[in-house]
C-alpha atoms as a PDB file:
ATOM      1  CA  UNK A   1     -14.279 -10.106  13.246  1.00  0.00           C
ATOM      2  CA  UNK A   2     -11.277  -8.276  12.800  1.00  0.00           C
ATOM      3  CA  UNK A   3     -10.426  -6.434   9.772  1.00  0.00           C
ATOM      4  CA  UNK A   4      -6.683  -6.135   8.291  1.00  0.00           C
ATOM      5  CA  UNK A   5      -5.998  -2.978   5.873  1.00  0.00           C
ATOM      6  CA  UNK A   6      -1.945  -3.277   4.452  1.00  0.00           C
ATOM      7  CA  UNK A   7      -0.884   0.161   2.907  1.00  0.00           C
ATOM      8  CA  UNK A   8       1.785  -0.261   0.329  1.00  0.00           C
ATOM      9  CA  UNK A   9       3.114   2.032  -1.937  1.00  0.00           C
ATOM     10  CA  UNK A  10       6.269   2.929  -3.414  1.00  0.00           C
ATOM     11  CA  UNK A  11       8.405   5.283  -1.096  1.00  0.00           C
ATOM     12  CA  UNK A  12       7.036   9.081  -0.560  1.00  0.00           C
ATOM     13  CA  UNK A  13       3.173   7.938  -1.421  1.00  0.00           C
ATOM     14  CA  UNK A  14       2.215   8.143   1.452  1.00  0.00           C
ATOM     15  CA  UNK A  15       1.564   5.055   3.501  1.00  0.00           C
ATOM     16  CA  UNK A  16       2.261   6.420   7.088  1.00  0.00           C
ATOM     17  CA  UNK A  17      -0.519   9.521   6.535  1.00  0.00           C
ATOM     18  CA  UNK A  18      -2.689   7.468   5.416  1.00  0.00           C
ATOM     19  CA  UNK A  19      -2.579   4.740   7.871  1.00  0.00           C
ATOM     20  CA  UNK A  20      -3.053   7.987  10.195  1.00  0.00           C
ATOM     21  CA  UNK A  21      -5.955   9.791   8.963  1.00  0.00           C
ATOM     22  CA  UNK A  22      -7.764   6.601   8.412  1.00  0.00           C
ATOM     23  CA  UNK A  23      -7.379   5.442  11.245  1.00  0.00           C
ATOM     24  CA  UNK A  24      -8.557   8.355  12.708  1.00  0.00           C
ATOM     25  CA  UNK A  25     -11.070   8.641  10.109  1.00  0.00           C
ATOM     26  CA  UNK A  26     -12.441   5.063  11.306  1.00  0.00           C
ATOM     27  CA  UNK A  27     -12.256   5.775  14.869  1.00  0.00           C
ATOM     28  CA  UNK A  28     -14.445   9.210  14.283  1.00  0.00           C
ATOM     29  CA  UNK A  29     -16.999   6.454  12.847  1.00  0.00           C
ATOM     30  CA  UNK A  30     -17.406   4.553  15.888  1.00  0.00           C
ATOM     31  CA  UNK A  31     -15.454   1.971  14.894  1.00  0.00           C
ATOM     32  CA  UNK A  32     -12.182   0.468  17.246  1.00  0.00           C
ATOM     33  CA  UNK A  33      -9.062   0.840  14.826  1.00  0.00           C
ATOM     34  CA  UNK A  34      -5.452   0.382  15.471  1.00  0.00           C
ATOM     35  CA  UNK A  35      -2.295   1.023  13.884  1.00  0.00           C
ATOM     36  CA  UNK A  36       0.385  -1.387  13.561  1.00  0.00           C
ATOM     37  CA  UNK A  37       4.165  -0.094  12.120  1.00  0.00           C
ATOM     38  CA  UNK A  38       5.798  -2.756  10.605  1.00  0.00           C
ATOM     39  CA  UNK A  39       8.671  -0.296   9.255  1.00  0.00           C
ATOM     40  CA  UNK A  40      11.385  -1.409  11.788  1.00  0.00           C
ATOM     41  CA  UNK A  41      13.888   1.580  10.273  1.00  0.00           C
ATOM     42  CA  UNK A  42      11.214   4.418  10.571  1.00  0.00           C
ATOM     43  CA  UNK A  43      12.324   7.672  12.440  1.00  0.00           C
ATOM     44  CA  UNK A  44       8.959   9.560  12.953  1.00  0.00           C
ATOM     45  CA  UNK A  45       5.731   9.127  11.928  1.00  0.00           C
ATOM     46  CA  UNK A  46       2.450  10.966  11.837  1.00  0.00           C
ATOM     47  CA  UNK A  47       0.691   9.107  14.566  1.00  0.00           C
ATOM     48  CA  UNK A  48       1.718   7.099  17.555  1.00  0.00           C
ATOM     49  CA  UNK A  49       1.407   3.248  16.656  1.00  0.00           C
ATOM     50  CA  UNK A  50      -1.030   1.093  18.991  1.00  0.00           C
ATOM     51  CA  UNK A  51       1.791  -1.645  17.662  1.00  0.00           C
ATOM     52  CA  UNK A  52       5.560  -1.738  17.166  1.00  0.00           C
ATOM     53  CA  UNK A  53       7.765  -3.798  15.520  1.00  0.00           C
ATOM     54  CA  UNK A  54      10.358  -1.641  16.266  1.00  0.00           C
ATOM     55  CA  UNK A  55       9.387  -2.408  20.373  1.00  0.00           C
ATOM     56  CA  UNK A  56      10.590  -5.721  18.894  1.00  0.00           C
ATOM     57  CA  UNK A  57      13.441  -5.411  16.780  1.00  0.00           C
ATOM     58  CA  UNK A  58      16.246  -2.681  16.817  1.00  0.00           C
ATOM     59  CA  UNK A  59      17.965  -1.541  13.362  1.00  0.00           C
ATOM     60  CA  UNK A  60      21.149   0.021  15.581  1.00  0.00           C
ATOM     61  CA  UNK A  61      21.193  -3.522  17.895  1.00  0.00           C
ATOM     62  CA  UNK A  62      21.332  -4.935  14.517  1.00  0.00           C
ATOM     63  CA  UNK A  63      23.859  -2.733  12.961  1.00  0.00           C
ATOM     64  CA  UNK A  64      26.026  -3.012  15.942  1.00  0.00           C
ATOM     65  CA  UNK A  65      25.706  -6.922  16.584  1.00  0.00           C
ATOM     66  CA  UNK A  66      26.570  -8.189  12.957  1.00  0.00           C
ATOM     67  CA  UNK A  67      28.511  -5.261  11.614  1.00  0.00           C
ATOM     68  CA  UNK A  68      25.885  -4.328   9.201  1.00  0.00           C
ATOM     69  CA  UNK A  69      25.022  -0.806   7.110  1.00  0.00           C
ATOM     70  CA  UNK A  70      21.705   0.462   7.739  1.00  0.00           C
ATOM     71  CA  UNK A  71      20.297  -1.596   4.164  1.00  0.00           C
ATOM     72  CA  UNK A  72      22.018  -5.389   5.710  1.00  0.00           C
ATOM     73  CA  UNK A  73      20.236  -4.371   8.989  1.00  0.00           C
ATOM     74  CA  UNK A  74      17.108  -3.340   7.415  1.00  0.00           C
ATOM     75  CA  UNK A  75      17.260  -6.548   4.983  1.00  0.00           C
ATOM     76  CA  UNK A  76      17.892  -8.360   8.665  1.00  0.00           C
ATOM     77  CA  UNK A  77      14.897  -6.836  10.119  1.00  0.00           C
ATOM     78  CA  UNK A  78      12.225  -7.431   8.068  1.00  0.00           C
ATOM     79  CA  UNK A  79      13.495 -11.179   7.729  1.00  0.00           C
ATOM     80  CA  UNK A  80      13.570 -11.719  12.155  1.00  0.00           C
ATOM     81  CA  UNK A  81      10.106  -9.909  12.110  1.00  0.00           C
ATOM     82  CA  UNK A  82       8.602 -13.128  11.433  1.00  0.00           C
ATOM     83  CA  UNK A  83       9.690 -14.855  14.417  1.00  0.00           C
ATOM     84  CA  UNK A  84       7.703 -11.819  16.357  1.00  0.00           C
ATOM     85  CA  UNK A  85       4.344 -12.642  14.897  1.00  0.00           C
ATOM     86  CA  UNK A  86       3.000 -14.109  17.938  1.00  0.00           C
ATOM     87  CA  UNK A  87       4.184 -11.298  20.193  1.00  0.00           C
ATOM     88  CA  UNK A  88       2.689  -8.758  18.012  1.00  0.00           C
ATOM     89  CA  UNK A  89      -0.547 -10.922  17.302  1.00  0.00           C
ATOM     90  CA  UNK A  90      -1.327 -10.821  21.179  1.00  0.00           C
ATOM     91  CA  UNK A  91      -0.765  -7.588  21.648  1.00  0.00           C
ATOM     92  CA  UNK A  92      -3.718  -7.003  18.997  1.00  0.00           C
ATOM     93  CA  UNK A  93      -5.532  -9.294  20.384  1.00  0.00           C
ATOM     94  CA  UNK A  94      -5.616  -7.895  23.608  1.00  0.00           C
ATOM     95  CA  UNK A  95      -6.384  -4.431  22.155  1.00  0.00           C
ATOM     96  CA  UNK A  96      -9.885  -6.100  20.713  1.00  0.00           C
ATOM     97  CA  UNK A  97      -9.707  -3.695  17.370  1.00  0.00           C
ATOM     98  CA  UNK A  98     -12.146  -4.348  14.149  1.00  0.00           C
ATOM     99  CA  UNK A  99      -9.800  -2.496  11.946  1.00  0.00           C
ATOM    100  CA  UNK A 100      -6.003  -3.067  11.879  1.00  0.00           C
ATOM    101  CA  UNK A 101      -4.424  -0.371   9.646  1.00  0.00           C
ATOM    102  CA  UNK A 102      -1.074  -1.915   8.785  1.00  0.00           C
ATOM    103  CA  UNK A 103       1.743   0.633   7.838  1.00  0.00           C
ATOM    104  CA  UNK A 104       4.274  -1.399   5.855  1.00  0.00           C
ATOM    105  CA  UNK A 105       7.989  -0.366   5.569  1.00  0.00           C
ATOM    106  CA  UNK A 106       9.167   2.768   3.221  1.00  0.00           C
ATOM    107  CA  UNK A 107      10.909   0.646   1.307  1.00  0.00           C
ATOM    108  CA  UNK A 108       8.609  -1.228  -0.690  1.00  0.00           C
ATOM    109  CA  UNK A 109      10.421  -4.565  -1.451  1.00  0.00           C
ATOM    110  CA  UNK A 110      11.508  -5.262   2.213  1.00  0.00           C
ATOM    111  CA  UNK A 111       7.761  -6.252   2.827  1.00  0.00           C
ATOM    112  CA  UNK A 112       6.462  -7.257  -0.907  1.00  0.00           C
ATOM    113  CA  UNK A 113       9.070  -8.853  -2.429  1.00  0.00           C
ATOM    114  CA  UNK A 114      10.885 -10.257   0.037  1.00  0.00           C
ATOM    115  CA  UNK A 115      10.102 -14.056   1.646  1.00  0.00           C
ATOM    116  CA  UNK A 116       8.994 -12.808   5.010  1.00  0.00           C
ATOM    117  CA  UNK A 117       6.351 -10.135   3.494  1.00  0.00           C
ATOM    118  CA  UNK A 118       4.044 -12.393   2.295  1.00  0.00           C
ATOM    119  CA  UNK A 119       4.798 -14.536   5.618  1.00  0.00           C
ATOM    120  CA  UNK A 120       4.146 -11.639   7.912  1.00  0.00           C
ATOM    121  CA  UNK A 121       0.472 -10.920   6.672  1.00  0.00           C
ATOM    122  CA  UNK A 122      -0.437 -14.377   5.796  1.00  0.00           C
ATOM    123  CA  UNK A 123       0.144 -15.305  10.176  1.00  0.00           C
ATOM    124  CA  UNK A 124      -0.585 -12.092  11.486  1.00  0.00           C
ATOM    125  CA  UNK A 125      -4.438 -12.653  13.421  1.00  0.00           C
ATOM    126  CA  UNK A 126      -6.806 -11.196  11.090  1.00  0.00           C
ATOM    127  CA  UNK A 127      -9.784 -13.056   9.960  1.00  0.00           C
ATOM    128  CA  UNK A 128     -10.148 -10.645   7.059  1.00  0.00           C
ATOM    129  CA  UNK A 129      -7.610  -8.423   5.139  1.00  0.00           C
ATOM    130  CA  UNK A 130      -7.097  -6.643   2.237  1.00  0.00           C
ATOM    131  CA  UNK A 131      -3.848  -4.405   0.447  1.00  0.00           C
ATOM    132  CA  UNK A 132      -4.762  -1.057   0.149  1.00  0.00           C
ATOM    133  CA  UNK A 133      -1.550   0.267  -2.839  1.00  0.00           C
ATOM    134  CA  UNK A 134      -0.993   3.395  -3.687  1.00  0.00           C
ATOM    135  CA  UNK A 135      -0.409   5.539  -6.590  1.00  0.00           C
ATOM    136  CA  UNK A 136       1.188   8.805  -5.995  1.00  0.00           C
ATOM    137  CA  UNK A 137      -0.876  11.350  -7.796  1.00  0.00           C
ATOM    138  CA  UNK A 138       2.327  13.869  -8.569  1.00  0.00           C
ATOM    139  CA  UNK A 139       4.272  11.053 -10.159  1.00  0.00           C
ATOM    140  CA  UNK A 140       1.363   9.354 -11.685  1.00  0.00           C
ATOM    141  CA  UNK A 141       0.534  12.782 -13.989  1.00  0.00           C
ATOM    142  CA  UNK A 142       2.564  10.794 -16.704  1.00  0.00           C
ATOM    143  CA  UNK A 143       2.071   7.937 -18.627  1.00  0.00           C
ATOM    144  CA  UNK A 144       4.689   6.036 -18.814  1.00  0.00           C
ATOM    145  CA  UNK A 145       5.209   6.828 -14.544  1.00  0.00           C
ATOM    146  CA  UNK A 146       1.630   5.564 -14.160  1.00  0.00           C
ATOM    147  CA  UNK A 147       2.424   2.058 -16.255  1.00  0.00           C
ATOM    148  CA  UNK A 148       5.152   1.701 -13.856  1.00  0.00           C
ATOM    149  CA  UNK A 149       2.870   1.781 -11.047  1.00  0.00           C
ATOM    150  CA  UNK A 150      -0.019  -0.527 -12.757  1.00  0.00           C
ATOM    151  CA  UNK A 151       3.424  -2.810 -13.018  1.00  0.00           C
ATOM    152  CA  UNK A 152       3.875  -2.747  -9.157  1.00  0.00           C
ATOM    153  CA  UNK A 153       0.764  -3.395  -8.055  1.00  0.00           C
ATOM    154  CA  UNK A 154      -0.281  -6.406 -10.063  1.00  0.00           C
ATOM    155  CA  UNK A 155       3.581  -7.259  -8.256  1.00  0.00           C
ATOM    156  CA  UNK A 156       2.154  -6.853  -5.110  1.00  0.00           C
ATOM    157  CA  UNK A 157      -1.119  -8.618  -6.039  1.00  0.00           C
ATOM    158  CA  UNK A 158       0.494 -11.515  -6.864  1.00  0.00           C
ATOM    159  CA  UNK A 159       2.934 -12.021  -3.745  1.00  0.00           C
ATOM    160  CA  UNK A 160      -0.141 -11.357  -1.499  1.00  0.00           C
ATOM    161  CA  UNK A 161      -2.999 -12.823  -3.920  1.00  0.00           C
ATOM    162  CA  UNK A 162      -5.365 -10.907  -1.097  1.00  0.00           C
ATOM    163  CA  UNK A 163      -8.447  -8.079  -2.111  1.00  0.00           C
ATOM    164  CA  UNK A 164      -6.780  -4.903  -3.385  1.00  0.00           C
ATOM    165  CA  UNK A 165      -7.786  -1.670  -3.802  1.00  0.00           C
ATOM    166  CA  UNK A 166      -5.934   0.570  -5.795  1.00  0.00           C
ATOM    167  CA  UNK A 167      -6.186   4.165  -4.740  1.00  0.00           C
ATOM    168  CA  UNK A 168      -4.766   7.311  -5.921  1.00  0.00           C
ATOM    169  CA  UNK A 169      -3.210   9.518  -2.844  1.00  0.00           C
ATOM    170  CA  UNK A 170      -2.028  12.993  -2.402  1.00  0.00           C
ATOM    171  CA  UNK A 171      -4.776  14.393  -5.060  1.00  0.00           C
ATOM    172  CA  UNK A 172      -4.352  17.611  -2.985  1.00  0.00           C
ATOM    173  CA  UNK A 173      -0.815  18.106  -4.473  1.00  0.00           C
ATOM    174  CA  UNK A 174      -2.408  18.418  -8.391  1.00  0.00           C
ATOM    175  CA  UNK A 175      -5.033  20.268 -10.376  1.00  0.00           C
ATOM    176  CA  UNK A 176      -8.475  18.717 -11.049  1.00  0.00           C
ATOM    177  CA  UNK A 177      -7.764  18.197 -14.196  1.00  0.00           C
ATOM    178  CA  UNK A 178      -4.650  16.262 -13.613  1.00  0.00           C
ATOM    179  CA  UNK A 179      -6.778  13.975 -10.994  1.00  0.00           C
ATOM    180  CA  UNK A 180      -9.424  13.473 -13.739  1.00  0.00           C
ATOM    181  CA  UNK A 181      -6.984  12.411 -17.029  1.00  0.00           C
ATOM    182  CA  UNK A 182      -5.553   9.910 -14.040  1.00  0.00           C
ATOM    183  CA  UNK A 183      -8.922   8.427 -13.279  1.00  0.00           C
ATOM    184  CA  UNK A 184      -9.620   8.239 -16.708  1.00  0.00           C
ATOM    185  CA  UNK A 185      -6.347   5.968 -17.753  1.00  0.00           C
ATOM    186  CA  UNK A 186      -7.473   3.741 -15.059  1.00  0.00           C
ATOM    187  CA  UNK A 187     -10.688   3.581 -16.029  1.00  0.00           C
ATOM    188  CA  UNK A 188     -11.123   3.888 -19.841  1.00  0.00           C
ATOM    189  CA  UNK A 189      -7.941   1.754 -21.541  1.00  0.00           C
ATOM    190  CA  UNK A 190      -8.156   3.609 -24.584  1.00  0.00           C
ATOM    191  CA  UNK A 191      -7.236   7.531 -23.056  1.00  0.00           C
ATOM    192  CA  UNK A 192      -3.719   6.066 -22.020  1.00  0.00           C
ATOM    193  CA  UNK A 193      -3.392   4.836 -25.431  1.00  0.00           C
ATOM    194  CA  UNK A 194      -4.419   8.620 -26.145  1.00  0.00           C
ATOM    195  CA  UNK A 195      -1.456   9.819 -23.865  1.00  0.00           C
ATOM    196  CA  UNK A 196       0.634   7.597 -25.490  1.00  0.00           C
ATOM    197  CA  UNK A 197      -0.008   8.471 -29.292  1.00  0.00           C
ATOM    198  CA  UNK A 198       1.093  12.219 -27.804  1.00  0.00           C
ATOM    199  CA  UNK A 199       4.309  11.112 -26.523  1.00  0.00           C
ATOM    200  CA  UNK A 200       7.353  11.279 -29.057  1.00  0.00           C
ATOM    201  CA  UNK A 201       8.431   7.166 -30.529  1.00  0.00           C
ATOM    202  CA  UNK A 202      11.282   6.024 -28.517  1.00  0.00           C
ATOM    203  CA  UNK A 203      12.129   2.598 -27.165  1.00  0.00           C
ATOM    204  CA  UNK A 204      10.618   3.442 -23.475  1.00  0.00           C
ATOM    205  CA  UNK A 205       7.449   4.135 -24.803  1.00  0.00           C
ATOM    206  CA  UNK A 206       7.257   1.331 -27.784  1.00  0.00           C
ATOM    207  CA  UNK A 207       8.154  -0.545 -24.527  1.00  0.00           C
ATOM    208  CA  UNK A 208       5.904   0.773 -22.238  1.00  0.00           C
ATOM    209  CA  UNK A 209       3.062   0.239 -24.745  1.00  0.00           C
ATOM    210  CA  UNK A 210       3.737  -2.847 -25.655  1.00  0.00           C
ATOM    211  CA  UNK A 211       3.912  -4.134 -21.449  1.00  0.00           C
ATOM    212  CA  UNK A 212       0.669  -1.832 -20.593  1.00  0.00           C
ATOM    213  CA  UNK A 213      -0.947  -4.221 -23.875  1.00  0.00           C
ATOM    214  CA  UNK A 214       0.094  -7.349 -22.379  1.00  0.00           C
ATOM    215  CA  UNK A 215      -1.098  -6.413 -18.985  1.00  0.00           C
ATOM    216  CA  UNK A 216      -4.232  -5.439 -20.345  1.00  0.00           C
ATOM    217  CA  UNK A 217      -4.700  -8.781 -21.543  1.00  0.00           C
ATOM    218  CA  UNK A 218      -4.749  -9.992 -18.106  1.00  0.00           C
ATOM    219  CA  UNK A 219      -8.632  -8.477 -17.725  1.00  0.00           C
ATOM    220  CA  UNK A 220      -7.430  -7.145 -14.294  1.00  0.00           C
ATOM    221  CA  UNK A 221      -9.088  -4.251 -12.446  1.00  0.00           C
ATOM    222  CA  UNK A 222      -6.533  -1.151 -11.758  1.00  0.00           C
ATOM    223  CA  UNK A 223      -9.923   1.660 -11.494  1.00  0.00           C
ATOM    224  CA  UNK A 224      -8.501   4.345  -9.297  1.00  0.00           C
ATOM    225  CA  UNK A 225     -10.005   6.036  -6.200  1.00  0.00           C
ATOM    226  CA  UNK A 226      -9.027   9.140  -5.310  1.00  0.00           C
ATOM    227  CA  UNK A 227      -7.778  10.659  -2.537  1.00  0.00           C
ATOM    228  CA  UNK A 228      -5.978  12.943  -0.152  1.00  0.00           C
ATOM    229  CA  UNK A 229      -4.442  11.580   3.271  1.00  0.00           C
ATOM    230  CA  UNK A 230      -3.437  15.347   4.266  1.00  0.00           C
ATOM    231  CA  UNK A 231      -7.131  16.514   4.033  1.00  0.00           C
ATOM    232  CA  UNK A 232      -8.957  13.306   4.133  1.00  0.00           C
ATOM    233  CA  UNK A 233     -10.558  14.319   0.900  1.00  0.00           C
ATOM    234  CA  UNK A 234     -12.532  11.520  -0.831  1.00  0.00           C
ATOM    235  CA  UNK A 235     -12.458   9.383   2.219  1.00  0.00           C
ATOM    236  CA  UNK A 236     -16.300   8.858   1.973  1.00  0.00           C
ATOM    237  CA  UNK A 237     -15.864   6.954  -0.846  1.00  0.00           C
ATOM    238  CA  UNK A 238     -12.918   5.743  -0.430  1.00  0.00           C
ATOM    239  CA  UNK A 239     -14.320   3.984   3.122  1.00  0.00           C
ATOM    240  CA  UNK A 240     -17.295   2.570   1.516  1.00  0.00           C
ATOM    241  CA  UNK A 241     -14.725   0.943  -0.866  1.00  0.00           C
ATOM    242  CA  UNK A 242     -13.130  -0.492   1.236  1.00  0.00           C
ATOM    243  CA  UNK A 243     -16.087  -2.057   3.095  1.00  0.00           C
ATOM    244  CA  UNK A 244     -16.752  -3.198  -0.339  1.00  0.00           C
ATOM    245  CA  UNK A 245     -13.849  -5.115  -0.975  1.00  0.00           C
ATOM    246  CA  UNK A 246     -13.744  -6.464   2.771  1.00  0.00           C
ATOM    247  CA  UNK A 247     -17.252  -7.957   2.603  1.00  0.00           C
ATOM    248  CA  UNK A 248     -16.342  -9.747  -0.491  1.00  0.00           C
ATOM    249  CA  UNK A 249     -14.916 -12.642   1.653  1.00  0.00           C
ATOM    250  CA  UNK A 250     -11.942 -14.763   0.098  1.00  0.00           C
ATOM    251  CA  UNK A 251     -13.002 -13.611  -3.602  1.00  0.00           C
ATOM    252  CA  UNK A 252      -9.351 -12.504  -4.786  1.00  0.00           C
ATOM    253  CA  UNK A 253      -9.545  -9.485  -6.999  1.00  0.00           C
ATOM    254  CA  UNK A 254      -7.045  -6.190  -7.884  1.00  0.00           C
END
């Protein structure tokens, strides 16, 4: 069986280290990961992709054939991905992985909320997969930031309606504490309404409040695990989680 892991996050949260340091952290375990870039505009990255669309579709060509910015050709890419699927499918198959770690593009919407996103993951050759979103930890330390996020990822849930696990990244660049009043929002509803008593009345946060209540009535799971892709701190648990999710079968969940 082969496993498919999609990072998404919004841009700066670190997709690209993580798809790097887990999939070395996999590979350390015995187990036969590969990376696949699906970020056609991407300069460098922190690892050297096993897959890439980029061997498949060229952001200058594109700028240079149609007369298009770097966004139009970007917008471009992501949509003539599709017809690559079965290029890029037997090039995994050939490479015989259980894990595919699937980095997603920096900008968040050309993959989630854009036709071909949904497209991409639903044909690529995985018998199993799962999102894997992420919250930056730095932006996350305030309420109304971390809302935002619980916002995107039931967004992303919904286009890809496939097992999600929510995890908090780059712990390493905030205090304990900071980590821990996170994890607690996520976990216990009523310590964001906490946060949210201590913010001053304006219209963002009757606003805010108000959304976060109407999300909440949605019974859907946004528990955090933490972690750092820099140090691969937490990655115990946060590779047992994912095994958890994974084994669940088709069972949808957030």
């Amino acid at each position: 069986m082969t496993y498919g892991i999609f990072i998404l996050g919004t841009a700066g949260s670190g997709k690209s280290l993580l798809t790097a340091s887990l999939s070395e952290w996999l590979s350390r375990k015995g187990e036969n990961a590969v990376t696949l870039n699906l970020d056609p505009g991407v300069v460098r990255l922190p690892y050297k992709p096993d897959v890439d669309v980029r061997d498949y579709v060229s952001i200058k060509e594109l700028m240079d054939a149609y007369g298009l910015g770097p966004n139009g050709a970007l917008l471009l890419a992501s949509d003539l991905i599709v017809d690559k699927i079965s290029d890029i499918n037997r090039e995994i198959e050939e490479l015989n992985p259980t894990y595919v770690i699937v980095d997603t593009p920096g900008q968040m919407e050309l993959f989630a909320f854009r036709v071909s996103g949904p497209l991409i993951a639903k044909e690529l050759a995985m018998e199993q997969k799962m999102v894997i979103y992420l919250f930056d930890a730095p932006f996350c330390s305030n309420p109304f930031n971390y809302v935002s996020n619980i916002f995107l990822s039931a967004a992303v849930f919904l286009r890809f309606m496939l097992p999600q696990l929510n995890v908090l990244n780059k712990v390493d660049l905030v205090s304990e504490k900071t980590v821990k009043k996170i994890l607690e929002w996520s976990s216990v509803p009523g310590t964001l309404q906490s946060a949210f008593n201590l913010q001053p009345e304006s219209e963002m946060y009757i606003l805010t409040k108000d959304l976060f209540n109407a999300l909440s009535r949605l019974r859907l799971d946004f528990s955090l695990i933490a972690c750092s892709a820099k140090n691969y701190g937490n990655f115990v648990n946060l590779h047992a989680s994912i095994q958890r999710v994974l084994t669940r079968g088709e069972e949808e969940t957030i």
